[in-house]
Protein backbone atom coordinates (compact mmCIF):
# COMPACT_ATOMS: atom_id res chain seq x y z
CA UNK A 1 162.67 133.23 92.22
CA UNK A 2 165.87 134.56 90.39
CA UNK A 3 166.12 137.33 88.09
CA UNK A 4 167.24 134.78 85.81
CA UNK A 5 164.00 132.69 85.74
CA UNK A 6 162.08 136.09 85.45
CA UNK A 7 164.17 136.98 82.30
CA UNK A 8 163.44 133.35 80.70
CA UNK A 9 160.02 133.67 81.41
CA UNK A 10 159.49 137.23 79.99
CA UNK A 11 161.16 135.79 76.81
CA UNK A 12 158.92 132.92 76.73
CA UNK A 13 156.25 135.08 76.79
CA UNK A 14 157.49 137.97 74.54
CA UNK A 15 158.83 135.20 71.54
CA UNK A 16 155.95 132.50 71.66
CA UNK A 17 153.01 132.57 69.03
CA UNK A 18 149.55 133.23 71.35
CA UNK A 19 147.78 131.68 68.24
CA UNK A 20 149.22 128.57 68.22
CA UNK A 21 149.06 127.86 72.10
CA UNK A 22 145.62 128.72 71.90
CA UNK A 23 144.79 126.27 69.38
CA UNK A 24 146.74 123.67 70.95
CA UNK A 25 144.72 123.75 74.34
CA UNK A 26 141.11 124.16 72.65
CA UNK A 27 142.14 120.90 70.75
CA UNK A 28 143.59 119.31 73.78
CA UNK A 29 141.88 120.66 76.48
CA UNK A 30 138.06 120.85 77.36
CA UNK A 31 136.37 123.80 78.05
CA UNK A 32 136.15 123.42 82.40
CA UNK A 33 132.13 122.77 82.06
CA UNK A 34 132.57 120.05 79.53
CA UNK A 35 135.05 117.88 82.05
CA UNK A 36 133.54 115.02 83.09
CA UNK A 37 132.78 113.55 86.38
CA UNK A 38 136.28 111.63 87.39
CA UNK A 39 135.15 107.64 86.67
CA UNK A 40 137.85 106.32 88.93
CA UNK A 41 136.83 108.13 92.20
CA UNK A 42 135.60 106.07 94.21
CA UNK A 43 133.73 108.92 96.82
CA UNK A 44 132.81 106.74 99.93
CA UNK A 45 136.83 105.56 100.23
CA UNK A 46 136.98 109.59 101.52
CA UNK A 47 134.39 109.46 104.29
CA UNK A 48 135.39 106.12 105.79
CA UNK A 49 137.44 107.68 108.55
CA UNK A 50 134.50 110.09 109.35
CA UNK A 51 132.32 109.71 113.09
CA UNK A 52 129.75 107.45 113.53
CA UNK A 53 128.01 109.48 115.85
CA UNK A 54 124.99 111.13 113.58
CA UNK A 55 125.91 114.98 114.87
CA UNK A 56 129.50 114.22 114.36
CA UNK A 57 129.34 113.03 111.08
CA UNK A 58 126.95 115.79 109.89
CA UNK A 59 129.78 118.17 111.06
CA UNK A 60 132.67 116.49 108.96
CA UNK A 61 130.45 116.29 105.90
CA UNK A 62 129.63 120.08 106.32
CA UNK A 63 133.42 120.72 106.73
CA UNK A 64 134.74 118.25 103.75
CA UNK A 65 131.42 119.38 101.32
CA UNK A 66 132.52 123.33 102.00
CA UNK A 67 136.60 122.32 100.97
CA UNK A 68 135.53 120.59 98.32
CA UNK A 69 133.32 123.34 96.82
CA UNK A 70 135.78 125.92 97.27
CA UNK A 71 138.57 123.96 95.49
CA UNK A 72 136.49 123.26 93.11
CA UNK A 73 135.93 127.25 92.53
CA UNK A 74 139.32 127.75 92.39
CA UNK A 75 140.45 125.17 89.93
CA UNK A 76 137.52 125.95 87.60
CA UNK A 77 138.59 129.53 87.71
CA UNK A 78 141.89 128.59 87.38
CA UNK A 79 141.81 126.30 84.66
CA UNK A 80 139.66 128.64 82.76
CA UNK A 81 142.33 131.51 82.55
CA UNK A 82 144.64 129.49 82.04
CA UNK A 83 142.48 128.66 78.68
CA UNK A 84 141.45 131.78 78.30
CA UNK A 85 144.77 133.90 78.55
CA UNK A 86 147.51 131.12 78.18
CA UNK A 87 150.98 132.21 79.57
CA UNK A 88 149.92 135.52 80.80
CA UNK A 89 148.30 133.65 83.72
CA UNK A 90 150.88 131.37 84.64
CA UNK A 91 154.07 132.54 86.74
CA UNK A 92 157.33 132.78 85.54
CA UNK A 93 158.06 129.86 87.88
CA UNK A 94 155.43 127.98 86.14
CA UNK A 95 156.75 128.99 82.24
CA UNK A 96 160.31 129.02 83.45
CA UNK A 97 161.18 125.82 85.43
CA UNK A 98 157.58 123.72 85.49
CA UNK A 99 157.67 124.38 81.31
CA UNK A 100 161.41 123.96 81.10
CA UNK A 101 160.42 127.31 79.06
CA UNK A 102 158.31 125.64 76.45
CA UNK A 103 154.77 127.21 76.42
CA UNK A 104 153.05 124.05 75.64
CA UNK A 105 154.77 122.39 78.34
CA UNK A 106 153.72 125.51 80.88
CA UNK A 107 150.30 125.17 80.12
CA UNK A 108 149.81 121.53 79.52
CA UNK A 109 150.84 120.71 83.14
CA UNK A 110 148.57 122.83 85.22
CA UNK A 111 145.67 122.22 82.64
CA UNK A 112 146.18 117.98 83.26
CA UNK A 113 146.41 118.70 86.82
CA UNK A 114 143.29 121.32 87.71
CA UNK A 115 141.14 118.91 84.73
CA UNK A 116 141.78 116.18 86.85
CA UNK A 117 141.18 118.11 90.38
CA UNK A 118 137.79 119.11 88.55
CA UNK A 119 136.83 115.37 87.68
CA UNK A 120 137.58 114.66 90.95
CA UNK A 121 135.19 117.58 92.54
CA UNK A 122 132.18 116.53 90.04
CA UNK A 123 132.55 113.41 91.48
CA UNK A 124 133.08 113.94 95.23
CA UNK A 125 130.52 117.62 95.61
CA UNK A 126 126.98 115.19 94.35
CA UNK A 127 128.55 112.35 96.68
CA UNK A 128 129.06 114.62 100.12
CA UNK A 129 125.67 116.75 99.42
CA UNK A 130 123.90 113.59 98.98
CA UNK A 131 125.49 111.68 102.32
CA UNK A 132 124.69 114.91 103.97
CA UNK A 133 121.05 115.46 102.90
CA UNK A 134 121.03 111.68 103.87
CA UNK A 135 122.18 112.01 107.73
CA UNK A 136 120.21 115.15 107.72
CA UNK A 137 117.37 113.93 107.42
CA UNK A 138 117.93 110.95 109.75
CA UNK A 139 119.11 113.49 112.47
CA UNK A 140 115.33 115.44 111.47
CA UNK A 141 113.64 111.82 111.88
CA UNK A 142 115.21 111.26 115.22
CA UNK A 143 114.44 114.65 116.38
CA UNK A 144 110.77 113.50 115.88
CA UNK A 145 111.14 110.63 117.29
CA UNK A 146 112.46 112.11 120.87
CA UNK A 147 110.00 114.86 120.39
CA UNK A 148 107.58 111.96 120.99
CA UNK A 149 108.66 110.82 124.32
């Protein structure tokens, strides 16, 4: 990053109104618990790839669930300061060259983005806990069923 870009940034910051940005994203934007599940996701296109093999698949939906959850975390928190402070927690990259330097354009982009990443996770976290419960308990019923013989 430049001095430059740090300079345009600062006087982004330093010249914009606070009170106007904020009332631009609460009328735009959704507080992050009031996003909605994404409606295009279509969850079992992202475990097609996954094992066949019962133990297998059990471990990739352990691994995928876990990512998901902890992007998930981060893009909540993330989209929340971003609603909560406005350009004070975005970069000077961010303000600077992703906002051309126009704070509704700075906050706007990350706030479309992390919304949709949070759609996506409301969506995709229910889907992977529910395939895993699933194949965990046919793992538990074929336990029993080996414990048998």
């Amino acid at each position: 990053m430049t001095d430059r870009m740090k300079n345009l940034a600062d006087q982004v910051r330093a010249s914009h109104d606070a009170k106007a940005l904020s009332a631009y994203m609460a009328s735009e934007f959704q507080p992050a618990n009031d996003i909605e599940a994404s409606l295009t996701c279509e969850p079992e296109r992202y475990i097609t790839e996954f094992p066949s093999d019962l133990d297998q698949r059990i471990k990739a939906l352990k691994v995928r669930l876990e990512g998901e959850e902890e992007r998930y975390r981060k893009d909540f928190a993330r989209y929340s300061k971003i609603m909560t402070e406005g350009l004070s927690a975005l970069t000077d990259l961010e303000i600077a060259y992703n906002g051309n330097c126009d704070p509704v354009m700075a906050v706007r982009s990350p706030l479309l983005i992390l919304g949709s990443h949070i759609a996506f996770g409301k969506t995709m976290i229910p889907f992977l806990r529910e395939q895993l419960a699933t194949c965990l308990k046919a793992r538990s019923a074929a336990g029993e069923q080996l414990a048998m013989f």
